[in-house]
Protein backbone atom coordinates (compact mmCIF):
# COMPACT_ATOMS: atom_id res chain seq x y z
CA UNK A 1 7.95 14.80 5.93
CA UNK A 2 7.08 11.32 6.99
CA UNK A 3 6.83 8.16 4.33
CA UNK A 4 4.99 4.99 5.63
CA UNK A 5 5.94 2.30 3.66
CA UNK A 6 3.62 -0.45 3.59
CA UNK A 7 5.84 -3.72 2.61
CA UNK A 8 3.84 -7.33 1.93
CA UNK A 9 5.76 -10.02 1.08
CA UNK A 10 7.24 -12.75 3.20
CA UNK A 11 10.61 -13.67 1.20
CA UNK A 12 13.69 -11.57 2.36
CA UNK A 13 15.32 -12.93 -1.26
CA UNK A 14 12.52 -11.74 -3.06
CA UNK A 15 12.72 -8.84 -6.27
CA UNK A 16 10.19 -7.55 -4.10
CA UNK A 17 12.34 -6.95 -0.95
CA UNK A 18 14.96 -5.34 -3.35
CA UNK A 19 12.20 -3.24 -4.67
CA UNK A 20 11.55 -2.29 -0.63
CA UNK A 21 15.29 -1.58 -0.03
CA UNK A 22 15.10 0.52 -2.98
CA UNK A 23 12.35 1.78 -1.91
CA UNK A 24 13.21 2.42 2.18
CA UNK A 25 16.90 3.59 0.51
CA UNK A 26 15.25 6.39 -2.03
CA UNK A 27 13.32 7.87 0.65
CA UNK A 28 15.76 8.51 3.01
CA UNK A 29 18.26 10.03 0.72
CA UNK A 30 15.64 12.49 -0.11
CA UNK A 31 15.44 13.22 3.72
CA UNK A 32 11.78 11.52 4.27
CA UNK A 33 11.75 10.02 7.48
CA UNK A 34 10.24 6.51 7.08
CA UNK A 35 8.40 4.62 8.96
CA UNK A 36 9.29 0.62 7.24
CA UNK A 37 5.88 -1.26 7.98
CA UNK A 38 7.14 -5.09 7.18
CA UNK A 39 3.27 -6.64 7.49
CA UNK A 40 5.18 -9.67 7.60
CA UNK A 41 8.35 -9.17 10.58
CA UNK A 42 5.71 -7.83 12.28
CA UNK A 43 3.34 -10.26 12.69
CA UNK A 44 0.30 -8.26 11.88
CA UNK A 45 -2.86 -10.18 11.81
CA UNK A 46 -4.85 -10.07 8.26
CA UNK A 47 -8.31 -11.64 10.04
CA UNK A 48 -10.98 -9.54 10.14
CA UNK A 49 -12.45 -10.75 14.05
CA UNK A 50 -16.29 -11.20 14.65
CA UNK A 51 -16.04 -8.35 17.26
CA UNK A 52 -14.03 -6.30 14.54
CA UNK A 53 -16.83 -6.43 12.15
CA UNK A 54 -19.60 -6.00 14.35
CA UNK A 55 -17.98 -2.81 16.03
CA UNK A 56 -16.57 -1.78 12.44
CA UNK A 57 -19.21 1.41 12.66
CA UNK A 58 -18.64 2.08 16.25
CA UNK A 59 -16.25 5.08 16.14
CA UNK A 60 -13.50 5.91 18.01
CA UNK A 61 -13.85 2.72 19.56
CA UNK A 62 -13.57 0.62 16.01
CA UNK A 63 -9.40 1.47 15.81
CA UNK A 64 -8.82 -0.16 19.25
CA UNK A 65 -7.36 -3.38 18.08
CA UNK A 66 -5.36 -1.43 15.47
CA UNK A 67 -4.61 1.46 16.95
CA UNK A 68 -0.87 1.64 16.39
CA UNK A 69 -1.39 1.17 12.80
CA UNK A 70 -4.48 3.54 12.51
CA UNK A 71 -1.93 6.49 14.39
CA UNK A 72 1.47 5.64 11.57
CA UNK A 73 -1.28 5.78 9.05
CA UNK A 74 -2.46 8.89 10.30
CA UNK A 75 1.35 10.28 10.89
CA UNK A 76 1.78 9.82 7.45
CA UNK A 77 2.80 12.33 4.52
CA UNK A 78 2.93 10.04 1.60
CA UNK A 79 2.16 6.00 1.59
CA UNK A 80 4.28 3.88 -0.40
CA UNK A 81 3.22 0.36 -0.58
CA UNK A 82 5.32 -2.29 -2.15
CA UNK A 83 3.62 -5.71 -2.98
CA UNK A 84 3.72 -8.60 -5.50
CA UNK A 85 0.45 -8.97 -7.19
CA UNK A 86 -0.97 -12.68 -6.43
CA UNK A 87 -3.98 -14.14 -8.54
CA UNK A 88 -4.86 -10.29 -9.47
CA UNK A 89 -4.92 -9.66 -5.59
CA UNK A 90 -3.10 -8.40 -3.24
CA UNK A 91 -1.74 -10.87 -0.64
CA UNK A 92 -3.81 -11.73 2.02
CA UNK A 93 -1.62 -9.96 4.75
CA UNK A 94 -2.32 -6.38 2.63
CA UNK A 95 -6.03 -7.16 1.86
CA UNK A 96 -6.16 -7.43 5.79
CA UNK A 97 -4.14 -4.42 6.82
CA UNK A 98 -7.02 -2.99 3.87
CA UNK A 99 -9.77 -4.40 5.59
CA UNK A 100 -9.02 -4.09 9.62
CA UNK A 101 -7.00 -0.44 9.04
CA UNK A 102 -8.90 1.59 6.52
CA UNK A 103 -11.91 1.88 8.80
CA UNK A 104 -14.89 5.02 8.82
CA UNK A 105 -13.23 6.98 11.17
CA UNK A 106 -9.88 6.83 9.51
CA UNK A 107 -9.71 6.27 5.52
CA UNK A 108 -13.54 7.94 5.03
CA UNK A 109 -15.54 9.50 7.22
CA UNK A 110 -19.59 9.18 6.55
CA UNK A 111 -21.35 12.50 6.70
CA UNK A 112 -24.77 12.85 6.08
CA UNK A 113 -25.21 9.32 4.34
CA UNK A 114 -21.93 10.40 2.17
CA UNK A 115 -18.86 9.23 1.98
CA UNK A 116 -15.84 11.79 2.38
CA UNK A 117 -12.00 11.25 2.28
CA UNK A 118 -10.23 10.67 5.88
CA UNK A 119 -6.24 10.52 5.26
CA UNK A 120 -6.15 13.73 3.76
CA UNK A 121 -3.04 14.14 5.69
CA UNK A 122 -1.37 11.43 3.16
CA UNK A 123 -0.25 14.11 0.26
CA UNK A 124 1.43 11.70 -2.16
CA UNK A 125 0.75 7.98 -2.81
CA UNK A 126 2.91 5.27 -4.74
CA UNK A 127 2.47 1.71 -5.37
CA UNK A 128 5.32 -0.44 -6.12
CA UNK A 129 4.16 -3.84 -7.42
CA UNK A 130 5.24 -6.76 -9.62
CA UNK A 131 2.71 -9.39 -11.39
CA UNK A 132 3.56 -13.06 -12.93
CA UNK A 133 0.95 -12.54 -15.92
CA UNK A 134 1.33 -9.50 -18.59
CA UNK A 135 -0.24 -6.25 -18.42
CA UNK A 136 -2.62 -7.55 -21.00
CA UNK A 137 -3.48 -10.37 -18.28
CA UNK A 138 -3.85 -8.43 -15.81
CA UNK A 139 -6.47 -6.13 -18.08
CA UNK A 140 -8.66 -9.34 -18.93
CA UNK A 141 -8.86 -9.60 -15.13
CA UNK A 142 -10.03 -6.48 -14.07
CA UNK A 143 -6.90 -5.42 -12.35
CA UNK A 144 -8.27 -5.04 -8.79
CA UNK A 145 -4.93 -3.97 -7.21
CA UNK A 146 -4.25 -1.08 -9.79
CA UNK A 147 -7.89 0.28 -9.09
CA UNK A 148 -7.81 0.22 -5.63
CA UNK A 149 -5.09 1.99 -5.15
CA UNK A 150 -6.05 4.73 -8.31
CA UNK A 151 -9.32 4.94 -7.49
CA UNK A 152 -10.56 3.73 -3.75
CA UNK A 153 -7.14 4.69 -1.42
CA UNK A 154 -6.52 7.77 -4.01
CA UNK A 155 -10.36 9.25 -2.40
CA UNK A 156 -9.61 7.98 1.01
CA UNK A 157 -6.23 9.95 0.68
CA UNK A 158 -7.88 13.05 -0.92
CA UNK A 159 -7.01 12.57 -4.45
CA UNK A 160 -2.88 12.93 -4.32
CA UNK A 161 -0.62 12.85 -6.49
CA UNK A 162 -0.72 9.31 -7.37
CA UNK A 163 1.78 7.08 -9.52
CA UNK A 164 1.09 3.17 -9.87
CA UNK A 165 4.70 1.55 -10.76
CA UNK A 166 4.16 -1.84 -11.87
CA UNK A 167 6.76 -4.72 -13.46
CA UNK A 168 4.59 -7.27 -15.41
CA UNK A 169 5.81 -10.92 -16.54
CA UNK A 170 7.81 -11.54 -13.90
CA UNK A 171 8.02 -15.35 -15.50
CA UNK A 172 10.20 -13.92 -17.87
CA UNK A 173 12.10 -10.79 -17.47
CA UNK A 174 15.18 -10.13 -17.10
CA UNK A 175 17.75 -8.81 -15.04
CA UNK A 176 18.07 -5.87 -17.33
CA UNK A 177 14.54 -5.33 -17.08
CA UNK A 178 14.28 -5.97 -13.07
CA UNK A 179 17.80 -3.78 -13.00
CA UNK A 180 15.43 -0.84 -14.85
CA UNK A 181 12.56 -1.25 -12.71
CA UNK A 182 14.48 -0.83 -9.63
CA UNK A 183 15.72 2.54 -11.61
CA UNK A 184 12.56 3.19 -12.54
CA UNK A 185 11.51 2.96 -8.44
CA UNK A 186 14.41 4.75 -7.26
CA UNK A 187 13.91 8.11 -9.79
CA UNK A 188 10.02 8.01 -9.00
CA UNK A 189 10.38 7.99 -5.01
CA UNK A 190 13.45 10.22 -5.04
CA UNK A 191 11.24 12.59 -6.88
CA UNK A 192 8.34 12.69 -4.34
């Protein structure tokens, strides 16, 4: 079984990155083989080109300047992203991989004017995240992050098994309530 693990945050220091190592760490002890995407160490590109968009419908030919990415997605058993939650977004370097990656062709697949799933080869699906503002906060705001990944990637992906493991308030936990959450990460992944 093969994990991709999508991981979006540039600061090696952050609770994030400890929540990827815990993350990366998890998996293999439960003898996934992982493929680590760091967005970030690699350099990937979040800009949506004018040729991208305009060839966006233009299958196979639409995955050529992300091809590499398109065929780990596609490798994939389960996707495991890890990300902090910015102004109730996503950073821009995930919103990108979103936008450029999850293309018809690959995430959904348009059949007689209707949309149908396209990673169905992605059997589990976890989301590792951490927001500044309270859950209530996050509410008020719609939570886009939490419903793309429940709702949107959860079709493209066939409707998985899907868990959603989010640490709220960052401004003022703890490290007994970080220390949990990494627990919290590490029985949830070790479980897949």
């Amino acid at each position: 079984m093969r994990a991709l693990v999508l991981f979006a945050h540039p600061c090696p220091e952050s609770f994030n990155a400890a929540v990827h190592e815990t993350v990366i760490e998890a998996l293999g002890d439960s003898g996934w083989q992982v493929d680590d995407c760091n967005l970030y160490s690699e350099g990937f590109s979040p800009v949506l080109t004018t040729e991208e968009r305009r060839g966006y419908h233009d299958e196979p030919s639409n995955i050529e300047t992300v091809r590499a990415y398109v065929e780990r997605l596609r490798a994939a058993d389960a996707l495991v992203m890890v990300f902090p939650v910015w102004n109730f977004g996503y950073p821009a370097i995930l919103k990108g991989f979103l936008d450029r990656v999850n293309l018809p062709g690959v995430s959904f697949k348009l059949e007689n004017g209707k949309v149908r799933p396209g990673l169905t080869n992605v059997k589990k699906l976890v989301a590792c995240t951490t927001y500044g503002g309270t859950r209530w906060r996050a509410m008020l705001n719609g939570d886009p992050p939490r419903k793309t990944v429940t709702r949107s990637l959860r079709y493209a992906c066939g409707m998985p098994p899907t868990r959603y493991l989010p640490l709220y308030d960052m401004n003022r936990n703890t490290d007994a309530t970080r220390q949990a959450h990494l627990a919290r990460v590490r029985h949830t992944i070790g479980s897949l």
